[in-house]
N, C-alpha and C. Protein backbone atom coordinates (compact mmCIF):
# COMPACT_ATOMS: atom_id res chain seq x y z
N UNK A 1 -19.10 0.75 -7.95
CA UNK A 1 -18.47 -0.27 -8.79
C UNK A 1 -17.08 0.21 -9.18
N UNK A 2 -16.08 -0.60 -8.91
CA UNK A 2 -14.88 -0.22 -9.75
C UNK A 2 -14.73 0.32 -11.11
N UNK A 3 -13.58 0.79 -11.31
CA UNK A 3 -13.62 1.03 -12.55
C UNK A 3 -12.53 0.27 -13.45
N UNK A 4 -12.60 -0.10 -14.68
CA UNK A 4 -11.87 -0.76 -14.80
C UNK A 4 -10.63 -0.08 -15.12
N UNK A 5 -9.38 -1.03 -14.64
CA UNK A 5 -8.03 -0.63 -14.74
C UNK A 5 -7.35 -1.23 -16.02
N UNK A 6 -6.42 0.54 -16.96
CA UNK A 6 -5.71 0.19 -18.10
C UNK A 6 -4.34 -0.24 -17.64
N UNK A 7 -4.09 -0.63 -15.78
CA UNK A 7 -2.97 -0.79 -15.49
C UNK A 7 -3.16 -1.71 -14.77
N UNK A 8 -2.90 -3.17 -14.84
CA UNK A 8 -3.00 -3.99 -13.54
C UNK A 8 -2.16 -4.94 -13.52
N UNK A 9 -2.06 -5.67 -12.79
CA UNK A 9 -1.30 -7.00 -12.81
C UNK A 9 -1.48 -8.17 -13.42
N UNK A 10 -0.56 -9.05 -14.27
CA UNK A 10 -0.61 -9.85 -15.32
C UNK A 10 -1.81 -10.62 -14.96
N UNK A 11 -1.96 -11.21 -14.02
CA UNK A 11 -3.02 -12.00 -13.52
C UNK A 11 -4.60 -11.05 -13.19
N UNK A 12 -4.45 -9.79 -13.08
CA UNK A 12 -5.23 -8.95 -12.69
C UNK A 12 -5.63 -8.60 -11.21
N UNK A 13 -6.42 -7.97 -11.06
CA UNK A 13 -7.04 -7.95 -9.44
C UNK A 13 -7.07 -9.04 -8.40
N UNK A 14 -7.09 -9.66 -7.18
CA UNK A 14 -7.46 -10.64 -6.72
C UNK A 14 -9.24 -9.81 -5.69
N UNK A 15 -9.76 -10.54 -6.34
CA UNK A 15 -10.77 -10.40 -5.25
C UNK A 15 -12.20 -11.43 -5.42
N UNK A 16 -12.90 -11.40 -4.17
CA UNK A 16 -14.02 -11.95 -3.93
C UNK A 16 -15.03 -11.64 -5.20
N UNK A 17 -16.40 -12.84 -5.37
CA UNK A 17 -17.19 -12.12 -6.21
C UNK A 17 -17.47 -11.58 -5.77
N UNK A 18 -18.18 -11.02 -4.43
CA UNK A 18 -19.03 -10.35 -3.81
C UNK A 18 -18.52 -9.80 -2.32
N UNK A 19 -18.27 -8.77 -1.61
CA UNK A 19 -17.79 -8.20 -0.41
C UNK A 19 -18.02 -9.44 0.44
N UNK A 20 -17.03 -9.60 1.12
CA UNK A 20 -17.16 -10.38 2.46
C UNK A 20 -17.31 -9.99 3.90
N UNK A 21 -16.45 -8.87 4.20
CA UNK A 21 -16.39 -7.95 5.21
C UNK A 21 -16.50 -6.54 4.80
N UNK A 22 -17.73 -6.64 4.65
CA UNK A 22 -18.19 -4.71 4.67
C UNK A 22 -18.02 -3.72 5.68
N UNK A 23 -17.04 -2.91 5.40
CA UNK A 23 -17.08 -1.73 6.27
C UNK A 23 -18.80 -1.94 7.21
N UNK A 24 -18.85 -1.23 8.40
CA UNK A 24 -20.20 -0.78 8.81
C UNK A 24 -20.52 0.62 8.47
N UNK A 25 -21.44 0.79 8.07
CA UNK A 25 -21.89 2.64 7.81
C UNK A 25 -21.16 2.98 8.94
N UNK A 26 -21.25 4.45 9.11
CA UNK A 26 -20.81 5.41 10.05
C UNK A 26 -21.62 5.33 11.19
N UNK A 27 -22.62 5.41 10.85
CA UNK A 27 -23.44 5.33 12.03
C UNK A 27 -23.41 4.24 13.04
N UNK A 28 -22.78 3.08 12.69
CA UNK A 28 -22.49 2.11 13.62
C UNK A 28 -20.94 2.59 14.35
N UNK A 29 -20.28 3.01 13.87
CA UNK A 29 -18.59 2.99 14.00
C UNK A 29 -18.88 4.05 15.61
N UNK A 30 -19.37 4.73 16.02
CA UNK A 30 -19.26 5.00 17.67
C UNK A 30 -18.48 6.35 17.55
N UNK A 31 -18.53 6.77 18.26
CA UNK A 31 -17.59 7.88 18.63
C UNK A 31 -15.91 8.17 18.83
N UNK A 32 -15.46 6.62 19.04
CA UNK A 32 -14.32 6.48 18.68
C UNK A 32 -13.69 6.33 17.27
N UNK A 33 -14.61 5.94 16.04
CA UNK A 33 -14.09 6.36 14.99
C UNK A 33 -14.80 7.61 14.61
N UNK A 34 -15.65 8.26 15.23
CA UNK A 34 -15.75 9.51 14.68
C UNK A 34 -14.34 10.39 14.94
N UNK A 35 -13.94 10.11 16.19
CA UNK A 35 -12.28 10.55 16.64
C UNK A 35 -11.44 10.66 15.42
N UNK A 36 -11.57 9.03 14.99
CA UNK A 36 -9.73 8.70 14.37
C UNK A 36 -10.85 9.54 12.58
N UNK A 37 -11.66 9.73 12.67
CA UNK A 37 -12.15 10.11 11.27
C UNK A 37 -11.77 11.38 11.20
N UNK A 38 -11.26 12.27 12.39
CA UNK A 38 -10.98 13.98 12.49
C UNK A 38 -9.54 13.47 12.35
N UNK A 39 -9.15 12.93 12.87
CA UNK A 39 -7.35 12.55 12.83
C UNK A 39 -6.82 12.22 11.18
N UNK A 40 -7.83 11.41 9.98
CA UNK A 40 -7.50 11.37 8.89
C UNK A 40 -7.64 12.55 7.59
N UNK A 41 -8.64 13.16 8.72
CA UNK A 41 -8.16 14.73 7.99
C UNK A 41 -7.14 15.27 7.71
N UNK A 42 -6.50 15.48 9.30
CA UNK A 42 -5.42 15.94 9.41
C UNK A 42 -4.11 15.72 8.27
N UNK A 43 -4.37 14.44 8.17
CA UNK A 43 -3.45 13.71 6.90
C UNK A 43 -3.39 14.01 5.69
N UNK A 44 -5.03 14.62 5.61
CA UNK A 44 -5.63 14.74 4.11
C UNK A 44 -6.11 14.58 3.69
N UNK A 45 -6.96 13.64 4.37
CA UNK A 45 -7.67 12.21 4.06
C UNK A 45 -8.74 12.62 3.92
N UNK A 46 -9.97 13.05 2.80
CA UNK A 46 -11.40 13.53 3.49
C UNK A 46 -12.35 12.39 3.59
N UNK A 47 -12.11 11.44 3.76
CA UNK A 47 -12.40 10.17 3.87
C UNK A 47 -11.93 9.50 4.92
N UNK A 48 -12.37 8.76 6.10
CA UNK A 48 -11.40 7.74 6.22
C UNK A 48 -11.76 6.33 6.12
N UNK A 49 -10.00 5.83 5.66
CA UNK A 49 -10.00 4.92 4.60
C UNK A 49 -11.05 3.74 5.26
N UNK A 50 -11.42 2.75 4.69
CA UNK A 50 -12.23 2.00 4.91
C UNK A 50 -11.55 0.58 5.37
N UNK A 51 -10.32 0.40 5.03
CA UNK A 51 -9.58 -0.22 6.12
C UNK A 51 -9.78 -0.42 7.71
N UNK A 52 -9.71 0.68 7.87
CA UNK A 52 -10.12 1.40 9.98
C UNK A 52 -11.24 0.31 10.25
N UNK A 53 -12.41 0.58 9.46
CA UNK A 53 -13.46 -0.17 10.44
C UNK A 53 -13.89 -1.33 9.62
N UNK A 54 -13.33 -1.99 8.74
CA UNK A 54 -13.25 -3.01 8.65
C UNK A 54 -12.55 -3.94 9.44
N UNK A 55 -10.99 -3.64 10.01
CA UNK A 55 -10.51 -4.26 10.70
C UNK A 55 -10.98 -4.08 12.27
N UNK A 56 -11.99 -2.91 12.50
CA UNK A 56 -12.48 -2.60 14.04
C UNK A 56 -13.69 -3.96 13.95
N UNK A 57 -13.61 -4.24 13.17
CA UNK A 57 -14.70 -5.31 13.04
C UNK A 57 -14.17 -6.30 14.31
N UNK A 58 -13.01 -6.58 14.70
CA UNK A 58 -12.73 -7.19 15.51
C UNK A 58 -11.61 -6.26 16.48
N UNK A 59 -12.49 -5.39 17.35
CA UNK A 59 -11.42 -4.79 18.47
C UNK A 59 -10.42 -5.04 19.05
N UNK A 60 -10.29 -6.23 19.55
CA UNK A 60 -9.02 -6.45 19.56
C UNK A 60 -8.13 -6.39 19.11
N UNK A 61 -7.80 -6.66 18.16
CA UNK A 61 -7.00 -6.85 17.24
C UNK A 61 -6.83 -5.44 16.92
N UNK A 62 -7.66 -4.51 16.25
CA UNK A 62 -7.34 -3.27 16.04
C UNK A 62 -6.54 -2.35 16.38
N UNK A 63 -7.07 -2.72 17.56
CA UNK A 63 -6.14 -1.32 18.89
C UNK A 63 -4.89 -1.50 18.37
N UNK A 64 -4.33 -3.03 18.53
CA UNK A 64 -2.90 -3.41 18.36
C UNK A 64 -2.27 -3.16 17.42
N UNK A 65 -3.02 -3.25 16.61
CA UNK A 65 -2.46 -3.51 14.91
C UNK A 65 -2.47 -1.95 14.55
N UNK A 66 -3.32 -0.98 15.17
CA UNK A 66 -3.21 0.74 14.64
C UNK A 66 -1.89 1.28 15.36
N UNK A 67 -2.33 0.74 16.96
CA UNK A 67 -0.43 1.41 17.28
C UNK A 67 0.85 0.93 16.30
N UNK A 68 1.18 -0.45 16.39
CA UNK A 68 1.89 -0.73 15.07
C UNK A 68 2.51 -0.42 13.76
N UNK A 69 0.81 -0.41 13.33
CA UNK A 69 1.09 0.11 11.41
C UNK A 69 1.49 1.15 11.85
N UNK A 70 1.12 2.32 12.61
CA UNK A 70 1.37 3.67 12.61
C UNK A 70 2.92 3.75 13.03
N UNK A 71 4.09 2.65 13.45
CA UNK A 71 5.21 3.02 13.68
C UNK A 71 5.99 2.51 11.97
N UNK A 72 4.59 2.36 11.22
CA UNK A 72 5.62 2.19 10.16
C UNK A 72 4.91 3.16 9.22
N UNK A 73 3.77 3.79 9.02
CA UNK A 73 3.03 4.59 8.03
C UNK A 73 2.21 5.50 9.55
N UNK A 74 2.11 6.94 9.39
CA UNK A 74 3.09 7.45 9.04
C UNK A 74 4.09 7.63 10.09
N UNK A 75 4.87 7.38 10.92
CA UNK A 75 5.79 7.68 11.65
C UNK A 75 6.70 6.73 11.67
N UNK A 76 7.17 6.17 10.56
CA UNK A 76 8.47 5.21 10.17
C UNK A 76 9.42 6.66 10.13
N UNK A 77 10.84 5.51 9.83
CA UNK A 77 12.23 6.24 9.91
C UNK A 77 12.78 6.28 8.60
N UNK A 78 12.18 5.44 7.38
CA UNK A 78 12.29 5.43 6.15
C UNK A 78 11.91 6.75 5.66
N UNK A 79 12.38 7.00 4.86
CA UNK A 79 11.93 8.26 4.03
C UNK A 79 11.09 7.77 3.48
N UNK A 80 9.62 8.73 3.35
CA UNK A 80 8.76 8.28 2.63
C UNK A 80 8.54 7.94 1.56
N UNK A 81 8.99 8.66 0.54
CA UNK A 81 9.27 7.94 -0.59
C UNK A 81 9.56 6.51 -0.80
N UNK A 82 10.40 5.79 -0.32
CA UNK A 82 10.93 4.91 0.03
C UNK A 82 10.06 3.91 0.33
N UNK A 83 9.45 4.35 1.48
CA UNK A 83 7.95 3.74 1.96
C UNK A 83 6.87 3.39 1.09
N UNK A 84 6.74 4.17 0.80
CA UNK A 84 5.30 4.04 -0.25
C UNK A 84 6.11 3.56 -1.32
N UNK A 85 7.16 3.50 -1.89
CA UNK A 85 7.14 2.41 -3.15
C UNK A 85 7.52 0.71 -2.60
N UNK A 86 7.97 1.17 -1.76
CA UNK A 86 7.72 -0.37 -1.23
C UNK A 86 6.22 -0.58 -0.98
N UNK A 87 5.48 -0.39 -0.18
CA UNK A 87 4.01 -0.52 -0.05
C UNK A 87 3.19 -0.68 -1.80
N UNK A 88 3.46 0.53 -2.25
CA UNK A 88 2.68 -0.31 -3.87
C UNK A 88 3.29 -1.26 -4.31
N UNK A 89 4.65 -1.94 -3.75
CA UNK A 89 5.23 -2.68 -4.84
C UNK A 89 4.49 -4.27 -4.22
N UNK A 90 4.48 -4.08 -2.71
CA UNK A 90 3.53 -5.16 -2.00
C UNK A 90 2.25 -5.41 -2.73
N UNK A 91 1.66 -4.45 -3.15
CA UNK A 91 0.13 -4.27 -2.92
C UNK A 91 -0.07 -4.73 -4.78
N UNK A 92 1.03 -4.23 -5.80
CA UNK A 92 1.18 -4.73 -7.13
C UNK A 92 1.37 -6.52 -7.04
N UNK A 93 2.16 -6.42 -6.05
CA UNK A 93 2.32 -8.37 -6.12
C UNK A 93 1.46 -9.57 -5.87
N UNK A 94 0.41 -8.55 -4.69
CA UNK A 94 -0.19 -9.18 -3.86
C UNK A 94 -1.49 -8.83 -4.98
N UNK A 95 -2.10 -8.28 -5.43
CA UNK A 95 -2.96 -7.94 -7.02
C UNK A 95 -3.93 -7.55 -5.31
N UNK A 96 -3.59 -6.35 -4.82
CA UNK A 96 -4.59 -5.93 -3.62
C UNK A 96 -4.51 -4.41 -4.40
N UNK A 97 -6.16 -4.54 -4.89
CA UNK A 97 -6.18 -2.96 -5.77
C UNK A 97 -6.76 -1.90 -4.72
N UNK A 98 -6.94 -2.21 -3.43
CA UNK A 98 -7.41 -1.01 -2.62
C UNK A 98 -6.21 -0.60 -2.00
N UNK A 99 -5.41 -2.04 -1.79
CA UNK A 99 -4.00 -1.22 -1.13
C UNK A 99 -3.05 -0.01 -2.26
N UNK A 100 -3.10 -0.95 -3.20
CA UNK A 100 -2.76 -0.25 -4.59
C UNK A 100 -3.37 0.98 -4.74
N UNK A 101 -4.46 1.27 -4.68
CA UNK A 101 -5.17 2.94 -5.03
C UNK A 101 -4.61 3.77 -3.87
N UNK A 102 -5.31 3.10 -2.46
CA UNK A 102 -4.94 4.15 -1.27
C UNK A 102 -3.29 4.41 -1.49
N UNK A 103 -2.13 3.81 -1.67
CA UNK A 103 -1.09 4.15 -1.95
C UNK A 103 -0.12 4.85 -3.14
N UNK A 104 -0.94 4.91 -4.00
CA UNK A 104 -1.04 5.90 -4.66
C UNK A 104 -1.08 7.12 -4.68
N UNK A 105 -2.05 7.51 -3.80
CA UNK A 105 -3.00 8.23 -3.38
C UNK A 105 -1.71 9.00 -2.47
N UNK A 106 -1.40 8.11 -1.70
CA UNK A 106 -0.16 8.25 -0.66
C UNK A 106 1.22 8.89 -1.09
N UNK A 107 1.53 7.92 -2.08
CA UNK A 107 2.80 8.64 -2.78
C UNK A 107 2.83 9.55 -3.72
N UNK A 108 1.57 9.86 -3.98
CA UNK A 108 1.90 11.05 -4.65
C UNK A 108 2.01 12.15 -3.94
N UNK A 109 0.86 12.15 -2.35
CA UNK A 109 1.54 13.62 -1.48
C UNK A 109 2.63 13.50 -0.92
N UNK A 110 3.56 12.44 -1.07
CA UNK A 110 5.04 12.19 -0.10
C UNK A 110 5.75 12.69 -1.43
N UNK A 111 5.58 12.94 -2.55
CA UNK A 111 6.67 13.32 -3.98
C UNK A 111 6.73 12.57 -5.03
N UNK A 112 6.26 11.15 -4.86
CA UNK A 112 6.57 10.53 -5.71
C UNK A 112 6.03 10.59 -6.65
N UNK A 113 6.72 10.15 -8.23
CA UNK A 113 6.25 11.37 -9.44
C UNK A 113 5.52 10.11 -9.99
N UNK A 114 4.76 10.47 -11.29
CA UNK A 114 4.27 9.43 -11.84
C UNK A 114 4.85 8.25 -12.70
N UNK A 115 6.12 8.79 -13.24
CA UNK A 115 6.54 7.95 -13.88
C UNK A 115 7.40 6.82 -13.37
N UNK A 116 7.45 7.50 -11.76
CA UNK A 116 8.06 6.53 -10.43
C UNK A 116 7.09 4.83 -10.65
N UNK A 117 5.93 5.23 -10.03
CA UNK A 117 5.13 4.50 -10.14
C UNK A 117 4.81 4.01 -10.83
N UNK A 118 4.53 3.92 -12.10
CA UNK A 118 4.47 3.44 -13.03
C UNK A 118 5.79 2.32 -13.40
N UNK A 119 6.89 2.82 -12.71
CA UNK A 119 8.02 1.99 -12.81
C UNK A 119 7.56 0.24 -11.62
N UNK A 120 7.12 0.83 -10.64
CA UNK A 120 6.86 -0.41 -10.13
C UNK A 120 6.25 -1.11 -10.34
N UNK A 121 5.53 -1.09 -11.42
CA UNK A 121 5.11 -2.10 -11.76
C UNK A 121 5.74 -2.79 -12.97
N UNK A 122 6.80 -2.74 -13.29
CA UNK A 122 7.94 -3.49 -14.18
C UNK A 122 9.11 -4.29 -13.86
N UNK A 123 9.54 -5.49 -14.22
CA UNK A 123 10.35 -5.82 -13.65
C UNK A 123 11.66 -5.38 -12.87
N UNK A 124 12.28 -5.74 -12.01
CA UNK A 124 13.60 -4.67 -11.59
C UNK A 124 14.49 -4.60 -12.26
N UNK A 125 14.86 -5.62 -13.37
CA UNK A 125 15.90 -4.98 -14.69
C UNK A 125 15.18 -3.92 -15.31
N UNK A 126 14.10 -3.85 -15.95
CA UNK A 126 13.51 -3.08 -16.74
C UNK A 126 13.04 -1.34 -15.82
N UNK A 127 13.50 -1.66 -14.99
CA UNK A 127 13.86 -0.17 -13.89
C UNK A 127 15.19 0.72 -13.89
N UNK A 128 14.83 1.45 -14.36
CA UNK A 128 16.30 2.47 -14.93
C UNK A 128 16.74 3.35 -13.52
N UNK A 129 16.12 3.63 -12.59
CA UNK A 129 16.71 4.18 -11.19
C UNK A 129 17.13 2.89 -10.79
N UNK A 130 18.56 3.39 -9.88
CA UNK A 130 19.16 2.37 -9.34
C UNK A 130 18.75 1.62 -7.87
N UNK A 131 18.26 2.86 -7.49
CA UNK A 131 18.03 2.47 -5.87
C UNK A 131 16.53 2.05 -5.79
N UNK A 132 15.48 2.45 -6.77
CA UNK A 132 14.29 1.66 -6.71
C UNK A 132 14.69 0.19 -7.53
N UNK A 133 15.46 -0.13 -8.80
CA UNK A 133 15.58 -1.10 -8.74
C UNK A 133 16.13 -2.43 -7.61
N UNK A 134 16.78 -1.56 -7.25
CA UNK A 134 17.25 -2.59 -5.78
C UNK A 134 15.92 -2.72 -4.83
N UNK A 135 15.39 -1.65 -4.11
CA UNK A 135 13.77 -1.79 -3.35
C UNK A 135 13.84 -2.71 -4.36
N UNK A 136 13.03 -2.83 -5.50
CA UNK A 136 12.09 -4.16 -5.89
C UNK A 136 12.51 -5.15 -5.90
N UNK A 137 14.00 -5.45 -6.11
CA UNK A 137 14.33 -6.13 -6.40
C UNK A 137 14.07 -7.40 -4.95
N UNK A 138 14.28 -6.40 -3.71
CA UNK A 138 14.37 -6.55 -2.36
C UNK A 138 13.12 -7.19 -2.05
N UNK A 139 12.24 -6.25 -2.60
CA UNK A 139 10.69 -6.45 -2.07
C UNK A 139 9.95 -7.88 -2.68
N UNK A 140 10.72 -7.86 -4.16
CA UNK A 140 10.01 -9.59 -4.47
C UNK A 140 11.01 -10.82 -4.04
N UNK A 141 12.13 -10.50 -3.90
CA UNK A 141 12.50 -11.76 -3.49
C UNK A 141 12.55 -11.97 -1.71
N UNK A 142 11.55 -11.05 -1.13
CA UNK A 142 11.03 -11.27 0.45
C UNK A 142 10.03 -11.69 0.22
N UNK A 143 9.26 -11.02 -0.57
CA UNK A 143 7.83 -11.82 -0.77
C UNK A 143 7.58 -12.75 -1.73
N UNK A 144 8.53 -13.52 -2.63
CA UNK A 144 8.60 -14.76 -3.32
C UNK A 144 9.26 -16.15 -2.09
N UNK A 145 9.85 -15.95 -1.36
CA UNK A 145 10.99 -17.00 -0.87
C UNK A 145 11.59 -16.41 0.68
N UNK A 146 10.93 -15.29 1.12
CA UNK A 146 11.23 -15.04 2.31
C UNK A 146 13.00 -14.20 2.60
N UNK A 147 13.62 -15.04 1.99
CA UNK A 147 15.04 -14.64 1.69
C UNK A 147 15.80 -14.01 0.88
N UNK A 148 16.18 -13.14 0.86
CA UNK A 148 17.08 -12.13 -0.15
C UNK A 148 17.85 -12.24 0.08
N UNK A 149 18.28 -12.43 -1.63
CA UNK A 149 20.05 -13.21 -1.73
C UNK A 149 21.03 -12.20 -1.21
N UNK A 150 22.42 -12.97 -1.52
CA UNK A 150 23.89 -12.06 -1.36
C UNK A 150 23.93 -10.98 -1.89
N UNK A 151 23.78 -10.57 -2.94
CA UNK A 151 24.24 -9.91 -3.85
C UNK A 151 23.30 -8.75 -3.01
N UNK A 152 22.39 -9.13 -3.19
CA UNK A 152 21.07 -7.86 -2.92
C UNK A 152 21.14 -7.46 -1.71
N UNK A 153 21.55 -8.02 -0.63
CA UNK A 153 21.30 -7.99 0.62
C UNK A 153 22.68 -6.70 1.10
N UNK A 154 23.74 -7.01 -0.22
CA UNK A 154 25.17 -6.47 0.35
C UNK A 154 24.72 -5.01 -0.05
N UNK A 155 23.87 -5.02 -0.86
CA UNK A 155 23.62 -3.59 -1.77
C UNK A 155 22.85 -2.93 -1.08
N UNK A 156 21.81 -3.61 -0.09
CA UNK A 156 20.90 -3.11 0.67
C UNK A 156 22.04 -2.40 1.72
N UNK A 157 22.79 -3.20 2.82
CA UNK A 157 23.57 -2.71 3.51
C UNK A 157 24.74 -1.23 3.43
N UNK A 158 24.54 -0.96 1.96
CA UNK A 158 25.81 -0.30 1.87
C UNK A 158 24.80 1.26 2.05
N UNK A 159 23.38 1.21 1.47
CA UNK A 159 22.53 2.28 1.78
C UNK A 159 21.40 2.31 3.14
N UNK A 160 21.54 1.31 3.75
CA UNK A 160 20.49 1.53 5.00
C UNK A 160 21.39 0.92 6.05
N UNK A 161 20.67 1.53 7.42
CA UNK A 161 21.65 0.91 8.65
C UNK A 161 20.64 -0.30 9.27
N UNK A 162 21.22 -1.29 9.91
CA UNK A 162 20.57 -2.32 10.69
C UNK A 162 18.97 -2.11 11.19
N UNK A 163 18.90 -0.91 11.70
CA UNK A 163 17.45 -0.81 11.90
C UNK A 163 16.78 -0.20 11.25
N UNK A 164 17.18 0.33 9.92
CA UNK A 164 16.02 0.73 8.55
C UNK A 164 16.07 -0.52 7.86
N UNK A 165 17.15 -1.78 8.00
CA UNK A 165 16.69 -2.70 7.05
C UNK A 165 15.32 -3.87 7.92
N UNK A 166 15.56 -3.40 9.41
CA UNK A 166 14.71 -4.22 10.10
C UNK A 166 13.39 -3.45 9.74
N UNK A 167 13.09 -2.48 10.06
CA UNK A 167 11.84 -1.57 9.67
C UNK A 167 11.37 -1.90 7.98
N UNK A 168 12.59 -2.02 7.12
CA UNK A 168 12.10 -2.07 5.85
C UNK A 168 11.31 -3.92 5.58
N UNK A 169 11.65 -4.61 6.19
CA UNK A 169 11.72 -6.06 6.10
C UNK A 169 10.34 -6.26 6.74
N UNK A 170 9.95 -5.46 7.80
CA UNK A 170 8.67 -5.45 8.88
C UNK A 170 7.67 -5.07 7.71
N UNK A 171 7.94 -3.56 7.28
CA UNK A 171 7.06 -3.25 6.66
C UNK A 171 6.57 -4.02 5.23
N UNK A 172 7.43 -4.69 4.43
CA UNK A 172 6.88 -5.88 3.70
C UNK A 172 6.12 -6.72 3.92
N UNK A 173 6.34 -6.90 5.39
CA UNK A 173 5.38 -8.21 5.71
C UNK A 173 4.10 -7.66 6.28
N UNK A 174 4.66 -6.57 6.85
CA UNK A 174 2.83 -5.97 7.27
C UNK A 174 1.92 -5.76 5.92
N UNK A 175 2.87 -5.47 5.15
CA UNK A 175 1.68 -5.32 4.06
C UNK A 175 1.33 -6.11 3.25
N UNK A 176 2.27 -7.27 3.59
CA UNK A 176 1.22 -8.28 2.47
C UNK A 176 0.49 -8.82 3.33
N UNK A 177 0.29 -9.29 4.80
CA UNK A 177 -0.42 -9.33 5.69
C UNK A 177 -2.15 -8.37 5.15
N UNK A 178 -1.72 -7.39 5.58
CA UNK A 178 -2.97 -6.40 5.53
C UNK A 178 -3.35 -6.23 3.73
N UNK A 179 -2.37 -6.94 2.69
CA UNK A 179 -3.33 -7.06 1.27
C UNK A 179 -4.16 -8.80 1.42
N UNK A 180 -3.83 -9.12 2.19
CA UNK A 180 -4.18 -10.61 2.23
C UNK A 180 -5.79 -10.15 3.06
N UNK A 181 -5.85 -9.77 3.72
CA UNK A 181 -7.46 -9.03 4.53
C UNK A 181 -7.98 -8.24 3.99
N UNK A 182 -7.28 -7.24 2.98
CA UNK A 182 -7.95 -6.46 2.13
C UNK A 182 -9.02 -7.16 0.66
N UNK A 183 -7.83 -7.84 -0.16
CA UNK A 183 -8.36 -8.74 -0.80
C UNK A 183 -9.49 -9.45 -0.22
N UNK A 184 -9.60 -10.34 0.81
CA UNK A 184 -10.70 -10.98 1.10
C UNK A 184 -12.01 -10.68 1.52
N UNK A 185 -11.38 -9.18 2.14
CA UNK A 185 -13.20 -8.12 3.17
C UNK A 185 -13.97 -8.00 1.48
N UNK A 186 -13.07 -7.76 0.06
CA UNK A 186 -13.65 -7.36 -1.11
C UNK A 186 -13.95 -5.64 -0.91
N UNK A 187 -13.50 -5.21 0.29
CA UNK A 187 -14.13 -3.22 -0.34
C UNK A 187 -13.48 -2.85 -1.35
N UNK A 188 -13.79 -1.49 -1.87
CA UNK A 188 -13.20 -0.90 -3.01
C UNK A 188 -12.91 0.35 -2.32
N UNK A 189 -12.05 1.00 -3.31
CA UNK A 189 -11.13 2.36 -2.99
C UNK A 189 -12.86 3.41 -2.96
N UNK A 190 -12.17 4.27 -1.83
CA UNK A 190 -13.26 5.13 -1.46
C UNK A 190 -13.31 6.36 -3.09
N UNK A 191 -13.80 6.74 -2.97
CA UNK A 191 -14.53 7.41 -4.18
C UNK A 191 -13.39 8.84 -4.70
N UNK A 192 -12.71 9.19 -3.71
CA UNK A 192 -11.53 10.15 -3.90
C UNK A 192 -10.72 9.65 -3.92
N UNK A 193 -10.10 8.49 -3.25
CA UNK A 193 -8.77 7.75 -3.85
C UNK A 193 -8.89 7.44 -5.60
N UNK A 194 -10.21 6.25 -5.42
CA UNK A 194 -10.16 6.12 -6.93
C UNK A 194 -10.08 7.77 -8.21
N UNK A 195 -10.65 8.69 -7.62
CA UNK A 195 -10.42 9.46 -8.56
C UNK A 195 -8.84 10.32 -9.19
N UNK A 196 -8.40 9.86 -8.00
CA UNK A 196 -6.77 10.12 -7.86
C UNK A 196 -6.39 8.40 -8.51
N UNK A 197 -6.44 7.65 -8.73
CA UNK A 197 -6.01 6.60 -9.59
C UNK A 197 -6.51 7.08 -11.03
N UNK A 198 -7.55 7.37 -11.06
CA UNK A 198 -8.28 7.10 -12.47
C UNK A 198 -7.20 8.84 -12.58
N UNK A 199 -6.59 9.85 -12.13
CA UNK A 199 -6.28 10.55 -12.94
C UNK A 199 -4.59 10.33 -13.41
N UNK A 200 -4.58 9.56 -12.60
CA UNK A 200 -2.84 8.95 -12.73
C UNK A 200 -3.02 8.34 -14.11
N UNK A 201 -4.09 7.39 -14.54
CA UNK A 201 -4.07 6.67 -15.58
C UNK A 201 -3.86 7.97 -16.60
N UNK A 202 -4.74 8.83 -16.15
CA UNK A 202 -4.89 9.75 -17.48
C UNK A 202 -3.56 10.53 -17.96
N UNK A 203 -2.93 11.16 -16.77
CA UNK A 203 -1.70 11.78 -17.07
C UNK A 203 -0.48 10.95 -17.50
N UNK A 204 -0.49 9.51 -17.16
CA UNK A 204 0.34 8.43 -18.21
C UNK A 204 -0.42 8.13 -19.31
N UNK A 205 -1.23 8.50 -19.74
CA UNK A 205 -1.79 8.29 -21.01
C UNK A 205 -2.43 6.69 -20.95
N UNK A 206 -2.76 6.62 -20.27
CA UNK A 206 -3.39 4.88 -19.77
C UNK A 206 -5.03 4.53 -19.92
N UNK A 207 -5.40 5.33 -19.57
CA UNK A 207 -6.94 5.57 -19.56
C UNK A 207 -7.38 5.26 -20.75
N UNK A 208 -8.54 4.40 -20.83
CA UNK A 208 -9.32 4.23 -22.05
C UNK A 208 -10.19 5.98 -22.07
């Protein structure tokens, strides 16, 4: 069962009453995710995430969609940092609390500090770094209206080149894509992510 969050989005969580697309135990997942389950080690991962074989739920699609994500997490050209606050800032908008935990989870081994995070979830005036206020600023008005204005767009240009703003623009949409399937399968953060959320709450003083 989840736990409940002293940090969420105005509207709160989006999810199903009840799981829709359940991971399969392990024992169904084959030998090919026993593979990619040694490969999320490697990462760090002593888990792997429950994403993988939810979306193996339909093979096709998988194969495609893992070469892919992986040219944007982990082997993008963005600095990670960068990455992962765009990704929570998706996953805050989209009220997708598994994308939200696993990325967490994420940015904190790429550097990102706590009080970073905690920033994304505030409006982009009320963001005192300059260059994450711009990311957000970037990231909701792609995912409100598709289009990001003048102003923002010139500010974007003066710090990224043509193909980090194409990579950065991709990766928005992959992820509200993949919070839109997350939200609906209904899983929850595997049991070590959440405990890496629930201690973030604690070290911002958030935690009931």
């Amino acid at each position: 069962m989840t736990t409940p969050d002293p940090l969420q989005p105005e509207s709160g969580w989006a999810a199903p009453a009840s799981p829709r697309l359940p991971a399969p135990p392990p024992r169904e997942r084959g030998l090919v995710f026993r593979s990619v389950s040694r490969v999320s080690r490697l990462f760090g991962r002593p888990d792997l995430p429950l994403v993988f074989p939810v979306i193996h739920l339909n093979p096709r699609i998988f194969w495609g969609w893992l070469f892919f994500a992986s040219r944007l997490m982990p082997w993008g050209r963005l600095p990670a940092p960068v990455r992962e606050k765009i990704i929570l800032r998706v996953a805050w908008r989209c009220r997708s609390r598994y994308e939200w935990a696993q990325h967490v989870d994420i940015a904190l081994r790429v550097g990102v500090q706590d009080q970073e995070i905690l920033a994304i979830t505030r409006a982009p005036d009320d963001i005192d770094n300059d260059d994450d206020r711009l990311l957000m600023r970037a990231c909701d008005q792609s995912c409100a209206t598709k289009l990001i204005d003048g102003d923002t767009w010139r500010a974007l240009t003066e710090r990224y080149s043509q193909a980090d703003l194409i990579e950065l623009l991709m990766l928005i949409g992959h992820y509200e894509m993949v919070a839109g399937l997350l939200i609906n399968s209904g899983i929850e953060a595997e049991p070590t992510v959440e405990r890496i959320l629930q201690d973030l709450y604690r070290r911002l003083n958030l935690a009931t």
